[in-house]
PDB file of N, CA and C in Angstrom:
ATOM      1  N   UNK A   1       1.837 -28.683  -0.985  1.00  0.00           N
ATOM      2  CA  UNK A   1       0.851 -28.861   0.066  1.00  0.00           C
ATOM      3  C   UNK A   1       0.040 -27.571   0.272  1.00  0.00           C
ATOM      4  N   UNK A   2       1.023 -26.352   0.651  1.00  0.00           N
ATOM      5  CA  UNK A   2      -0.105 -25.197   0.626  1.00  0.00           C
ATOM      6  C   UNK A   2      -0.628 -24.740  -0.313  1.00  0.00           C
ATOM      7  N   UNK A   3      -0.086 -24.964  -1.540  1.00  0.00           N
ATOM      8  CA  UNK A   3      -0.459 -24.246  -3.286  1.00  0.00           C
ATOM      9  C   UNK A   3      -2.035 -24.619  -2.991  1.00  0.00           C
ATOM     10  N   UNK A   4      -2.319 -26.206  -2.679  1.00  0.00           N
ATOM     11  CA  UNK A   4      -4.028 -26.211  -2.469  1.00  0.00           C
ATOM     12  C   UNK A   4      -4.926 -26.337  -1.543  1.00  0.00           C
ATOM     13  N   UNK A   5      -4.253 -25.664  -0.080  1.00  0.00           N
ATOM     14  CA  UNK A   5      -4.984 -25.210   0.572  1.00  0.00           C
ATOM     15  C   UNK A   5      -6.052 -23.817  -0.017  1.00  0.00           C
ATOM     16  N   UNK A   6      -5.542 -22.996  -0.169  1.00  0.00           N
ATOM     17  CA  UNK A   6      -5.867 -21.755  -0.354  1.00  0.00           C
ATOM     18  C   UNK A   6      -7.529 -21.728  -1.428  1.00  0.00           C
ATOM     19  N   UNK A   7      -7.246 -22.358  -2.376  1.00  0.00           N
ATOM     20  CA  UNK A   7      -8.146 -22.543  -3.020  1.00  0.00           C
ATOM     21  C   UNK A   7      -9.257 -23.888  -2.771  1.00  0.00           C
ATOM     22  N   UNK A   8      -9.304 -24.293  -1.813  1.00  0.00           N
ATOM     23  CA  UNK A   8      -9.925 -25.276  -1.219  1.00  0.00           C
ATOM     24  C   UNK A   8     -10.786 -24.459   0.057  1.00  0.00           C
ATOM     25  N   UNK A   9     -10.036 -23.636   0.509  1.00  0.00           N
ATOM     26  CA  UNK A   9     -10.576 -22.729   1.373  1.00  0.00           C
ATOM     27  C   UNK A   9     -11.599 -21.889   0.592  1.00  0.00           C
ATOM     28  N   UNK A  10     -11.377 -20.957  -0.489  1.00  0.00           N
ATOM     29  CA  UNK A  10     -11.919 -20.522  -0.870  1.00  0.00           C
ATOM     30  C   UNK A  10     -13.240 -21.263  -1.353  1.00  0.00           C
ATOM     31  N   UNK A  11     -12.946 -22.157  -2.011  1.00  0.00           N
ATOM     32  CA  UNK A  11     -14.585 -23.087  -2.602  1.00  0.00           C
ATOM     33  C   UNK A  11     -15.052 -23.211  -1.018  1.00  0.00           C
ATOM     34  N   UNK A  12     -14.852 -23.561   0.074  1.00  0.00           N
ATOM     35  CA  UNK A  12     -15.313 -23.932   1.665  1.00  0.00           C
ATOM     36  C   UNK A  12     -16.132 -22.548   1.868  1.00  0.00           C
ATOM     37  N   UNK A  13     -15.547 -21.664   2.216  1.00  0.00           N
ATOM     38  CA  UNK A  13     -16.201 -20.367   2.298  1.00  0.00           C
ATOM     39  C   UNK A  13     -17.464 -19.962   1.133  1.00  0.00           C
ATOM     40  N   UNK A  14     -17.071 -19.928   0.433  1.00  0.00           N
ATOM     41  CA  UNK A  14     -18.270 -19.768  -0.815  1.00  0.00           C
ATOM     42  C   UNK A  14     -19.512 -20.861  -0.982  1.00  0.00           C
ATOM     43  N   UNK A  15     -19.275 -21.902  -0.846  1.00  0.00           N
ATOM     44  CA  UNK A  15     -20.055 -22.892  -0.543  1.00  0.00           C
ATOM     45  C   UNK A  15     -20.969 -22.724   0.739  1.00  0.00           C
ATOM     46  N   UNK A  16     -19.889 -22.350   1.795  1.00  0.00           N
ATOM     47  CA  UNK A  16     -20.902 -22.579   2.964  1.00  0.00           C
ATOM     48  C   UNK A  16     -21.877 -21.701   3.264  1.00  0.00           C
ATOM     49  N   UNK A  17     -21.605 -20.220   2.394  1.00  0.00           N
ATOM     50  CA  UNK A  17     -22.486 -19.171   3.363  1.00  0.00           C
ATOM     51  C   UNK A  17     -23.422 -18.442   2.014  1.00  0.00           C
ATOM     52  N   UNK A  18     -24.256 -18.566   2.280  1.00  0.00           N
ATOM     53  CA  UNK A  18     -25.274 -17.636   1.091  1.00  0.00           C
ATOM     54  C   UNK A  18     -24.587 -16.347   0.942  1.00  0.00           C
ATOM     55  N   UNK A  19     -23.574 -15.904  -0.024  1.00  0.00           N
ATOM     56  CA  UNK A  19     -23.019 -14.818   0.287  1.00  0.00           C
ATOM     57  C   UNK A  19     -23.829 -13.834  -1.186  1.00  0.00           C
ATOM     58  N   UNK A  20     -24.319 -12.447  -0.877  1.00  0.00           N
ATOM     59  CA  UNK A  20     -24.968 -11.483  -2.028  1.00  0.00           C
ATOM     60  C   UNK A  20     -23.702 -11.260  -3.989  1.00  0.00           C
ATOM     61  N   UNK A  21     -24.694 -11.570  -4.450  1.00  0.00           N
ATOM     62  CA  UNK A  21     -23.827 -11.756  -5.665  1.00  0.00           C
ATOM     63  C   UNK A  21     -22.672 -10.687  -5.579  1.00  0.00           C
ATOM     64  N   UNK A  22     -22.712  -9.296  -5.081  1.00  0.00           N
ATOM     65  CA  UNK A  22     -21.509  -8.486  -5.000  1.00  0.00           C
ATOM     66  C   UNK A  22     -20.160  -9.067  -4.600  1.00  0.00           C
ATOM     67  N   UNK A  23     -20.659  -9.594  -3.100  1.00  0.00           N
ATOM     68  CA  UNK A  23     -19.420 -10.484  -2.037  1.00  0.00           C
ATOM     69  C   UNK A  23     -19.269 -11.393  -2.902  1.00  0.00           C
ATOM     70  N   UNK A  24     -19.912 -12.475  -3.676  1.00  0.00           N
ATOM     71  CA  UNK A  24     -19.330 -13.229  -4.228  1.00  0.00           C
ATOM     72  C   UNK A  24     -18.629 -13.081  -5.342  1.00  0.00           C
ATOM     73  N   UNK A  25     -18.312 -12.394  -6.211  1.00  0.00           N
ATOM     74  CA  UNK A  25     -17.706 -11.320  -7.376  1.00  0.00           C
ATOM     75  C   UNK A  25     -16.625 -10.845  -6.688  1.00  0.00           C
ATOM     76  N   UNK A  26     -16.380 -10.568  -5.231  1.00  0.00           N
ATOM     77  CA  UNK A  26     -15.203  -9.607  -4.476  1.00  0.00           C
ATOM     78  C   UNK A  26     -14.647 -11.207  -4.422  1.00  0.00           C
ATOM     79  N   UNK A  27     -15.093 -12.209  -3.508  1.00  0.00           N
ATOM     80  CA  UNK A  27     -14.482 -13.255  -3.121  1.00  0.00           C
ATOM     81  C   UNK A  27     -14.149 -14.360  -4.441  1.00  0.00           C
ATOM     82  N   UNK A  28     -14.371 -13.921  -5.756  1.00  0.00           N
ATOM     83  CA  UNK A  28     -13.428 -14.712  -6.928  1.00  0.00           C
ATOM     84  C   UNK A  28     -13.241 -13.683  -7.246  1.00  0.00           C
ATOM     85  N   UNK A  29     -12.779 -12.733  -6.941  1.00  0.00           N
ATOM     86  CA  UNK A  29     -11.564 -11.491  -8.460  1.00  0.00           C
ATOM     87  C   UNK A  29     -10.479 -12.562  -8.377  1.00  0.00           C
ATOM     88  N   UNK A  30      -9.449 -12.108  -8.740  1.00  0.00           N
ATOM     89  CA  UNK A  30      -8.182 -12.712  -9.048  1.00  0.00           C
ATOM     90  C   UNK A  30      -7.337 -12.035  -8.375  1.00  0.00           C
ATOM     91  N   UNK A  31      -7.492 -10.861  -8.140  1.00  0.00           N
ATOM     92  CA  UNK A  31      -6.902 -10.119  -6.613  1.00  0.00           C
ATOM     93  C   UNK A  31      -8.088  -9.919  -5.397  1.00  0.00           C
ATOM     94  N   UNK A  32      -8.419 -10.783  -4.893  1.00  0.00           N
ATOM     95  CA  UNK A  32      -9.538 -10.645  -4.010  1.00  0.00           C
ATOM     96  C   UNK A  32      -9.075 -10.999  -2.226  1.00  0.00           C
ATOM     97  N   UNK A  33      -9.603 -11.600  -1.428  1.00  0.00           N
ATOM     98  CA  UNK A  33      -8.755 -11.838  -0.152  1.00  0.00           C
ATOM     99  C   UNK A  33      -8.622 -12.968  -0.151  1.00  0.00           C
ATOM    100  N   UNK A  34      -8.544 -14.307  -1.357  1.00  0.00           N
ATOM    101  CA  UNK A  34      -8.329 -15.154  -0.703  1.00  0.00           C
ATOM    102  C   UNK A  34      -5.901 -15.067  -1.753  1.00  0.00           C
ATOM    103  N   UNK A  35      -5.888 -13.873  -2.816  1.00  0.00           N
ATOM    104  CA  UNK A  35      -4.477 -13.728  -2.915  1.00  0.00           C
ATOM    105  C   UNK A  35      -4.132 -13.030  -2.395  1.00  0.00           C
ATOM    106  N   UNK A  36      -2.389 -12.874  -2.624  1.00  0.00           N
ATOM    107  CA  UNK A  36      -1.291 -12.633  -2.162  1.00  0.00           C
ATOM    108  C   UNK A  36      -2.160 -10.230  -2.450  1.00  0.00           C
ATOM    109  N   UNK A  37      -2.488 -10.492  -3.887  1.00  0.00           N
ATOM    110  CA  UNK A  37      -2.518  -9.139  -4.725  1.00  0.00           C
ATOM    111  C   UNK A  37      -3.454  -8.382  -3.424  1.00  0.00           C
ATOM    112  N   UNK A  38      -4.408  -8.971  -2.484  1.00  0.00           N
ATOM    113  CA  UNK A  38      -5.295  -7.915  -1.822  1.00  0.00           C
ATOM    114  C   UNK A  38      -4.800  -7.869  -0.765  1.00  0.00           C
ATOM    115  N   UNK A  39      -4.134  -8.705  -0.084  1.00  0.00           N
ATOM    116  CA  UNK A  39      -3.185  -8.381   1.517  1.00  0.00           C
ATOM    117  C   UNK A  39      -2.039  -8.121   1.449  1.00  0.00           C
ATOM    118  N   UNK A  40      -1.257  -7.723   0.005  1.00  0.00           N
ATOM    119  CA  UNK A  40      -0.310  -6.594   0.048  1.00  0.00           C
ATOM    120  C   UNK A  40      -0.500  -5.184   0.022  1.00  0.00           C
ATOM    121  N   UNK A  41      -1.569  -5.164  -0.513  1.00  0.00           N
ATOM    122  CA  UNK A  41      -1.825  -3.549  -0.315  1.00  0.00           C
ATOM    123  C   UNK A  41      -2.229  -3.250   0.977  1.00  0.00           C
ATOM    124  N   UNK A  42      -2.788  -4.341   1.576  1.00  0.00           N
ATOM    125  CA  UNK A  42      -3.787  -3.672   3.091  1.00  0.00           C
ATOM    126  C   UNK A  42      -2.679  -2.981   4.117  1.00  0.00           C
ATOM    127  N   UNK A  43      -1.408  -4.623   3.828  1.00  0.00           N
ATOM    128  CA  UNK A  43      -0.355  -3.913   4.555  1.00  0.00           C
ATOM    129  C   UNK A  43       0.263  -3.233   4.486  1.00  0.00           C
ATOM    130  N   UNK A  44       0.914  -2.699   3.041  1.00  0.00           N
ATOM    131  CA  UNK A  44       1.345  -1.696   2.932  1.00  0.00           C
ATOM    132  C   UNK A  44       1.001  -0.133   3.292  1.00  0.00           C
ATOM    133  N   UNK A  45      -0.660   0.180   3.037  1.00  0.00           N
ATOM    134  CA  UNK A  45      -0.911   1.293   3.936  1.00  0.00           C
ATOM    135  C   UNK A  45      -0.651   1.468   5.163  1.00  0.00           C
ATOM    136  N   UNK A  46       0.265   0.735   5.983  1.00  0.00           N
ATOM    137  CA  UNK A  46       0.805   0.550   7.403  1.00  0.00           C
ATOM    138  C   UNK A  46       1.579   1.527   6.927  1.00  0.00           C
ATOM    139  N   UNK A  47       2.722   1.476   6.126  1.00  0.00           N
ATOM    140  CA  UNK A  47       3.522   2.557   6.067  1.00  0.00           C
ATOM    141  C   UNK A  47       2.930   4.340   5.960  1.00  0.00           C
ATOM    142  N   UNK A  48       1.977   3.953   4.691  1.00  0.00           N
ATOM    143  CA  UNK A  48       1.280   5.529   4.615  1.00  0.00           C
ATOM    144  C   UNK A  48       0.893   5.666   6.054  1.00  0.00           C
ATOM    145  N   UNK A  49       0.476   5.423   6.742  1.00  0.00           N
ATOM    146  CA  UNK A  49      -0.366   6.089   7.756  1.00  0.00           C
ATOM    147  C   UNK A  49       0.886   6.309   8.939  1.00  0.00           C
ATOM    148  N   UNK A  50       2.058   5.226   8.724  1.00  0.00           N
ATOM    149  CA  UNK A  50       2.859   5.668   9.601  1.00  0.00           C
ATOM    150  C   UNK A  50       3.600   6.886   9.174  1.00  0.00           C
ATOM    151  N   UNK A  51       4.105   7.188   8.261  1.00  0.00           N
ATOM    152  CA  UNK A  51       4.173   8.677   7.668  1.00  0.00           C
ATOM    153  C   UNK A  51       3.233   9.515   7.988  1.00  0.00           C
ATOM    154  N   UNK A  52       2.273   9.190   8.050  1.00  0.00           N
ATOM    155  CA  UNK A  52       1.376  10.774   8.044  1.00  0.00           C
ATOM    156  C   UNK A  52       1.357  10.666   9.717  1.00  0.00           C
ATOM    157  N   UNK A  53       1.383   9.859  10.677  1.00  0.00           N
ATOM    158  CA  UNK A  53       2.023   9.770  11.689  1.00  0.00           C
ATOM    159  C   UNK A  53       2.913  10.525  12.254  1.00  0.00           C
ATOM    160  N   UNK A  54       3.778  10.435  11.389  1.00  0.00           N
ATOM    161  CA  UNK A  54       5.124  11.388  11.712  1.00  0.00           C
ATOM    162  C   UNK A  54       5.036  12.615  11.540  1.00  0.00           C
ATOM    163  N   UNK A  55       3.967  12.965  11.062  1.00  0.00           N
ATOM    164  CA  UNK A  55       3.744  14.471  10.969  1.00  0.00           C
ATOM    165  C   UNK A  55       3.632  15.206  12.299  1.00  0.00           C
ATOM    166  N   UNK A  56       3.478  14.558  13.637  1.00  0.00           N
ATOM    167  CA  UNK A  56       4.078  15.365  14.756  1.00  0.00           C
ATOM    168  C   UNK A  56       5.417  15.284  15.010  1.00  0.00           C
ATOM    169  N   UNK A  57       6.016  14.341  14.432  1.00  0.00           N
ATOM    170  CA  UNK A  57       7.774  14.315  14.502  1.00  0.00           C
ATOM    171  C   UNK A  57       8.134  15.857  14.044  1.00  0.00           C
ATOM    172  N   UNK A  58       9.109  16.616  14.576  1.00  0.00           N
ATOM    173  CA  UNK A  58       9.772  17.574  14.162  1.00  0.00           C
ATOM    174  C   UNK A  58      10.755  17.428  13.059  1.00  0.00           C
ATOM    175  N   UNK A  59      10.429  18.558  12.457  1.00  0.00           N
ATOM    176  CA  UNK A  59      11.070  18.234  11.212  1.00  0.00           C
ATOM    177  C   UNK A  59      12.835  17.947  10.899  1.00  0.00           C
ATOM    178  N   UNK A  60      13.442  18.237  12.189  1.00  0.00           N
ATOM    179  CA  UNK A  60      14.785  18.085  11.671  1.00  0.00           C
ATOM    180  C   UNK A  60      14.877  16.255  11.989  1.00  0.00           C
ATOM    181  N   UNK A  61      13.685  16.008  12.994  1.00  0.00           N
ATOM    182  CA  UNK A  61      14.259  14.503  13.093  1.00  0.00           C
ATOM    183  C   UNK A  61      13.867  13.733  12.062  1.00  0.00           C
ATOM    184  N   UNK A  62      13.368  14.041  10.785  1.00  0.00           N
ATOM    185  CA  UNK A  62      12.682  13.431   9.578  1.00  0.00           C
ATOM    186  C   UNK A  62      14.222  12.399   9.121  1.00  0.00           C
ATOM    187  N   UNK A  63      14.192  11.379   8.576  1.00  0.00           N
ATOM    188  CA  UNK A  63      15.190  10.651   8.243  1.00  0.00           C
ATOM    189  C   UNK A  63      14.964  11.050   6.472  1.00  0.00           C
ATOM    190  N   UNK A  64      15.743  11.831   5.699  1.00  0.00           N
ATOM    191  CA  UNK A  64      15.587  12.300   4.636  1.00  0.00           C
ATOM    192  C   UNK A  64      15.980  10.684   3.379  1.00  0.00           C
ATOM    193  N   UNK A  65      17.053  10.402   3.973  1.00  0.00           N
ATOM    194  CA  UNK A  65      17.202   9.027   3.340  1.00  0.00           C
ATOM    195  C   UNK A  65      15.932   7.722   3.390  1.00  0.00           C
ATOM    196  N   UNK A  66      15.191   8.269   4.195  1.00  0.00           N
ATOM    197  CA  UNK A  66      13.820   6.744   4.225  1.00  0.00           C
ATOM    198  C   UNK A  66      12.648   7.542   3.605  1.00  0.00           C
ATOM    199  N   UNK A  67      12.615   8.590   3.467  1.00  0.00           N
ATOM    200  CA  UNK A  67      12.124   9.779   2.777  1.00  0.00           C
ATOM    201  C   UNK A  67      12.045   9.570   1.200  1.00  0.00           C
ATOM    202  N   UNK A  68      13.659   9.745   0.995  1.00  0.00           N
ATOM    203  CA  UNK A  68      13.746   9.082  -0.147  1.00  0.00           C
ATOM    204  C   UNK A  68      13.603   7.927  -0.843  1.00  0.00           C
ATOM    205  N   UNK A  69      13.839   6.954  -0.007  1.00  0.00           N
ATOM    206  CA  UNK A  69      13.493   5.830  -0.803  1.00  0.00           C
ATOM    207  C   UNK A  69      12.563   5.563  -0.941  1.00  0.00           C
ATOM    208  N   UNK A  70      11.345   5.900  -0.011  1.00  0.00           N
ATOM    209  CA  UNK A  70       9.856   6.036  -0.012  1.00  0.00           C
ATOM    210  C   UNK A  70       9.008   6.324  -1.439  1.00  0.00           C
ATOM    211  N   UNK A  71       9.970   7.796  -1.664  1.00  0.00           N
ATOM    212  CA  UNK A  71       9.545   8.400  -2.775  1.00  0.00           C
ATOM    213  C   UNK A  71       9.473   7.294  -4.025  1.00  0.00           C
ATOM    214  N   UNK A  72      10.596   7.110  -4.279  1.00  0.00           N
ATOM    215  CA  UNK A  72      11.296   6.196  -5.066  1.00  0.00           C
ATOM    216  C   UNK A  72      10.100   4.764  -5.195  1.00  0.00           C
ATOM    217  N   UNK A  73      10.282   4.183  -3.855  1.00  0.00           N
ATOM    218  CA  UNK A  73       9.566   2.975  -4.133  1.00  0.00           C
ATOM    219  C   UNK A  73       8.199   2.958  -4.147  1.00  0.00           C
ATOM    220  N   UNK A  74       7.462   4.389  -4.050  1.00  0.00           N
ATOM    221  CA  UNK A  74       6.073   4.485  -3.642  1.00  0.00           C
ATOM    222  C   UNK A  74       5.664   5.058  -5.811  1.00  0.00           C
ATOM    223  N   UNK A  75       6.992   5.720  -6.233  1.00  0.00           N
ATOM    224  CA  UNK A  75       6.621   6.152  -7.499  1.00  0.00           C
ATOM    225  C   UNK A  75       6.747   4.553  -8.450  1.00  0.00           C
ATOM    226  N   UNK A  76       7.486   3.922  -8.243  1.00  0.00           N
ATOM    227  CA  UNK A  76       7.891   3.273  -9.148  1.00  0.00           C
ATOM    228  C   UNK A  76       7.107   2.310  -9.045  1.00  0.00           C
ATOM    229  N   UNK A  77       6.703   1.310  -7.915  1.00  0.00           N
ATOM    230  CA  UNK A  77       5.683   0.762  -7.866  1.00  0.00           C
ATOM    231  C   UNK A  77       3.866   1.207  -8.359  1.00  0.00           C
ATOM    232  N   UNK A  78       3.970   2.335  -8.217  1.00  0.00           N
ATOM    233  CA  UNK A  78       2.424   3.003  -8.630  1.00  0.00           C
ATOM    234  C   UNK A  78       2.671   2.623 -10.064  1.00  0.00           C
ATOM    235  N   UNK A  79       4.208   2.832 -11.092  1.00  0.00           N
ATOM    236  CA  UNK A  79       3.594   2.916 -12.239  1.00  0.00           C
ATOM    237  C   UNK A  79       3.468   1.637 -12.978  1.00  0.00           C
ATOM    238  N   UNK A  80       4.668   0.357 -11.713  1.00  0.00           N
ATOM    239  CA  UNK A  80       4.412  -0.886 -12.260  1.00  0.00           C
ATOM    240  C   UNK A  80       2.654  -1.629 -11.964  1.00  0.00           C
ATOM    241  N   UNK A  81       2.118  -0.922 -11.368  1.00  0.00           N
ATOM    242  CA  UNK A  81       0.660  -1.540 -10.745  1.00  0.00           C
ATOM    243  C   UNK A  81      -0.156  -1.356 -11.688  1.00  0.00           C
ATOM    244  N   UNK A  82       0.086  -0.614 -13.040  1.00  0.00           N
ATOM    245  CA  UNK A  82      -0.590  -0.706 -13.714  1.00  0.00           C
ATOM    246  C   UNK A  82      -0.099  -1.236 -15.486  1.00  0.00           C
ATOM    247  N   UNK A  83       0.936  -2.479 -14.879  1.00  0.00           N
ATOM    248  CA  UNK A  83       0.971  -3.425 -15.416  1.00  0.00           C
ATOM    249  C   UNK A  83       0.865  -4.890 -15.166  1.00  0.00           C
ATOM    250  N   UNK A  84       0.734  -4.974 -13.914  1.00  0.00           N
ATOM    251  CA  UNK A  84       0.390  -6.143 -13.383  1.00  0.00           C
ATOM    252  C   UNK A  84      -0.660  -6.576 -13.517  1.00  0.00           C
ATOM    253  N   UNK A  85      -0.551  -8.097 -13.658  1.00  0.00           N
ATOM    254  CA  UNK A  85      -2.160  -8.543 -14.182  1.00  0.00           C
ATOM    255  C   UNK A  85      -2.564  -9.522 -12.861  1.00  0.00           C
ATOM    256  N   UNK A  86      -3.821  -9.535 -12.247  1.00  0.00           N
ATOM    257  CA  UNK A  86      -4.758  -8.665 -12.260  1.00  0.00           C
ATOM    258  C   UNK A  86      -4.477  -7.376 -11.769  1.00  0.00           C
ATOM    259  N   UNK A  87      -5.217  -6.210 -12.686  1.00  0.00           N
ATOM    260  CA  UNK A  87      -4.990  -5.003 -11.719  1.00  0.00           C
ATOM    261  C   UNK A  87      -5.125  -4.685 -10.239  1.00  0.00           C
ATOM    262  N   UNK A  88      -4.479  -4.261  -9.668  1.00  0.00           N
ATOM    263  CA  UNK A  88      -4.947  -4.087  -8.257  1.00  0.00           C
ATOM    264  C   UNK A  88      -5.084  -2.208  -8.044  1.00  0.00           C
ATOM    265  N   UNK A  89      -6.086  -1.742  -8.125  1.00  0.00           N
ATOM    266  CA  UNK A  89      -6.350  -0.445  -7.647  1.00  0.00           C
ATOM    267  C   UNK A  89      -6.188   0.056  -6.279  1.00  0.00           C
ATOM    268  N   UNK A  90      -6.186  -0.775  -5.856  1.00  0.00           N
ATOM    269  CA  UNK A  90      -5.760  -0.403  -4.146  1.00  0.00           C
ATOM    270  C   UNK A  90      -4.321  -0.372  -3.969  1.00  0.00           C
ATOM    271  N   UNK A  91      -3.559  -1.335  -4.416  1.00  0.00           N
ATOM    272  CA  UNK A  91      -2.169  -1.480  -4.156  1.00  0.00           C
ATOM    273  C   UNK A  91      -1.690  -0.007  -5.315  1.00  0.00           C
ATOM    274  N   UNK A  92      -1.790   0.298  -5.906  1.00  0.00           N
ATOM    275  CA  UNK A  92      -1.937   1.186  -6.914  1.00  0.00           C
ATOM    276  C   UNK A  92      -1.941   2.395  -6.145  1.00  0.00           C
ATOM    277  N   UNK A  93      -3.478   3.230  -5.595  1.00  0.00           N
ATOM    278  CA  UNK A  93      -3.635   4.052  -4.662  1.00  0.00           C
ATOM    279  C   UNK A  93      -2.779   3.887  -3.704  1.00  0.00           C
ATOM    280  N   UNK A  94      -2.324   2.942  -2.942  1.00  0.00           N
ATOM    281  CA  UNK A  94      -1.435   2.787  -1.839  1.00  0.00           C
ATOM    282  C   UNK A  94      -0.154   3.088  -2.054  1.00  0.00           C
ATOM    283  N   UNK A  95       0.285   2.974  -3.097  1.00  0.00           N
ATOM    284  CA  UNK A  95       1.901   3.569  -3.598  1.00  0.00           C
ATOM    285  C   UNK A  95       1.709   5.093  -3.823  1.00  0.00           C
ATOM    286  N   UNK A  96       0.909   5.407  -4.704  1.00  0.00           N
ATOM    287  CA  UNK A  96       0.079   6.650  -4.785  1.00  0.00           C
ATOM    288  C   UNK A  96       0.637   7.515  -3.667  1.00  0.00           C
ATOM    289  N   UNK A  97      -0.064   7.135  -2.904  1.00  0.00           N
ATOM    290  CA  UNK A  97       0.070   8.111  -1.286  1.00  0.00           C
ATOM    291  C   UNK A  97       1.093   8.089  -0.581  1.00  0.00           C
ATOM    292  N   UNK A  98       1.459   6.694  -0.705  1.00  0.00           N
ATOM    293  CA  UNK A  98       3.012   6.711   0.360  1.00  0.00           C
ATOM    294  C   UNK A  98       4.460   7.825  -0.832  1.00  0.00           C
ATOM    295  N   UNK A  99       3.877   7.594  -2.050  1.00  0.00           N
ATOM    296  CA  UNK A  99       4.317   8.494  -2.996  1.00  0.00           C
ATOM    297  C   UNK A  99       4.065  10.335  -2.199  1.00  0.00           C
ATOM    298  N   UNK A 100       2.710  10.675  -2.131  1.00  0.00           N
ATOM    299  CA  UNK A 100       2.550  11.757  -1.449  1.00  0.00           C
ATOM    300  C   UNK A 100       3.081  12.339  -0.372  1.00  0.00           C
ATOM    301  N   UNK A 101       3.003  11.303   0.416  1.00  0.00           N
ATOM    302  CA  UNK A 101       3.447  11.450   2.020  1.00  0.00           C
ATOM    303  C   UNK A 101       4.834  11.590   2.147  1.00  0.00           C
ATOM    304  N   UNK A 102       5.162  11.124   1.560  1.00  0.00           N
ATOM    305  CA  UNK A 102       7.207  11.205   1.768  1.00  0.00           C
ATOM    306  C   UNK A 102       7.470  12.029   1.099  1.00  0.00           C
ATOM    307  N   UNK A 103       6.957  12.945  -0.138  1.00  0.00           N
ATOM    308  CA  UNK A 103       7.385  14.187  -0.856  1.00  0.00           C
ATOM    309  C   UNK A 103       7.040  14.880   0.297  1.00  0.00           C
ATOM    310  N   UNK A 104       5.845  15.284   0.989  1.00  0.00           N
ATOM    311  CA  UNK A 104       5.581  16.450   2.001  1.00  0.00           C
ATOM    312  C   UNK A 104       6.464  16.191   2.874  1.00  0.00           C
ATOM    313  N   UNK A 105       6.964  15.037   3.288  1.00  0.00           N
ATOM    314  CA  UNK A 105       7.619  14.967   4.931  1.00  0.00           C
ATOM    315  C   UNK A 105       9.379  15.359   4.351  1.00  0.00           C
ATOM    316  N   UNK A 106       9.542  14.911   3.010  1.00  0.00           N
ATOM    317  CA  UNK A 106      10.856  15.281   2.431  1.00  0.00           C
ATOM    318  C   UNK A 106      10.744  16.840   2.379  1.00  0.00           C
ATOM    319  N   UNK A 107       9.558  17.232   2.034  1.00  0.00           N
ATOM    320  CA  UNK A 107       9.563  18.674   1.850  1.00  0.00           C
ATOM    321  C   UNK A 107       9.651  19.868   3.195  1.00  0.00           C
ATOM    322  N   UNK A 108       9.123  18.923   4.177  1.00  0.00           N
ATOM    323  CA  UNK A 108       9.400  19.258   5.551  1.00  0.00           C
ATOM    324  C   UNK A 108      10.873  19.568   6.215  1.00  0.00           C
ATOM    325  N   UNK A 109      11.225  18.478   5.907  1.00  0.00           N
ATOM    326  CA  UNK A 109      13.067  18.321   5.724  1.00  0.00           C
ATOM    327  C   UNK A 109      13.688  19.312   5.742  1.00  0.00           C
ATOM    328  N   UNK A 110      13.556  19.551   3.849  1.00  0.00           N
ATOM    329  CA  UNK A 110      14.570  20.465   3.358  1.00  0.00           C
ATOM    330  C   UNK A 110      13.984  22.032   3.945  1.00  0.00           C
ATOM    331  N   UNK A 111      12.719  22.083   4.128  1.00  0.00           N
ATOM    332  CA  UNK A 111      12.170  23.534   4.526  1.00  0.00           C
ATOM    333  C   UNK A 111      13.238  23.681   5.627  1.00  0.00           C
ATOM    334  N   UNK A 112      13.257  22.648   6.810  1.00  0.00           N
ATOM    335  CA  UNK A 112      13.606  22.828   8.514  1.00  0.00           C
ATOM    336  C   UNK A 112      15.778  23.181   8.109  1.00  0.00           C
ATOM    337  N   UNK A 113      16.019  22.315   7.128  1.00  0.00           N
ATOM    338  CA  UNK A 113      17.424  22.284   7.039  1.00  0.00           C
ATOM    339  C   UNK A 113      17.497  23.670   6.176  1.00  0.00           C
ATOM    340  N   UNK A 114      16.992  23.996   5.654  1.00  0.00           N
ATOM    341  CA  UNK A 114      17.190  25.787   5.010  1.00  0.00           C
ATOM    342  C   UNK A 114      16.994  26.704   5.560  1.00  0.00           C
ATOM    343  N   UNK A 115      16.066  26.763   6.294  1.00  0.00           N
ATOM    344  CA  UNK A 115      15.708  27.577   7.540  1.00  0.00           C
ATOM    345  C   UNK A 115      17.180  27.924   8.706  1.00  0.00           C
ATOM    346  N   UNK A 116      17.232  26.438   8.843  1.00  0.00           N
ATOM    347  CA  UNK A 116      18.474  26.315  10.130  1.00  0.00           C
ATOM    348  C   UNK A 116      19.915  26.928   9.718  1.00  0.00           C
ATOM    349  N   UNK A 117      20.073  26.947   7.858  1.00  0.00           N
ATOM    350  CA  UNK A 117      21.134  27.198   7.346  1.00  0.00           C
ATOM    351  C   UNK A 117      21.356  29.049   7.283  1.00  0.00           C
ATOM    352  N   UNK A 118      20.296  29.492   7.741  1.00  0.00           N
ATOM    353  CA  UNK A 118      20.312  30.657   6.989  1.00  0.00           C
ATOM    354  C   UNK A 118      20.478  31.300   8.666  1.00  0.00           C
TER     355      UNK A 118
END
């Protein structure tokens, strides 16, 4: 039942509105907004930004373990995104950074816990 909503919607929208050949090229990619491939990345930058967020958190309260897995799932996903078909460059960039962001806030970490050790 829903498999053909989605694409019924899409011909509805495209049909109804004189949209500029660009928008219409964005609204059929194969990762565009009417799949799953362009509103996983949107949400996922929820996380990047909540990391860079935390950059007023003090550093001993950094959770080094969500840190890590961050790392982890922000590297490993960046390098599967560029095997997935269709490419998605955004979801791509978005691992990218949450990749970035959790090395600095990990790096925050270990600075505050070496500091405290010494």
């Amino acid at each position: 039942m829903v498999g053909g909503l989605v694409p019924k919607l899409q011909a509805y929208v495209l049909a109804r509105f004189n949209w500029p050949p660009t928008m219409r090229t964005i609204l059929q990619h194969p990762a565009g907004p009417f799949t799953i491939h362009f509103w996983c990345a949107w949400i996922k930058w929820g996380i990047v930004v909540a990391n860079i967020a935390d950059l007023k958190v003090p550093a001993e309260n950094i959770s080094a373990n969500q840190q890590f897995v961050l790392i982890l799932s922000g590297a490993t996903w960046t390098k599967w995104c560029t095997q997935v078909t269709p490419f998605n460059a955004n979801l791509m960039a978005c691992n990218f950074f949450m990749t970035c962001s959790a090395i600095y806030q990990m790096s925050r970490k270990l600075r505050a816990s070496y500091s405290k050790s010494k």
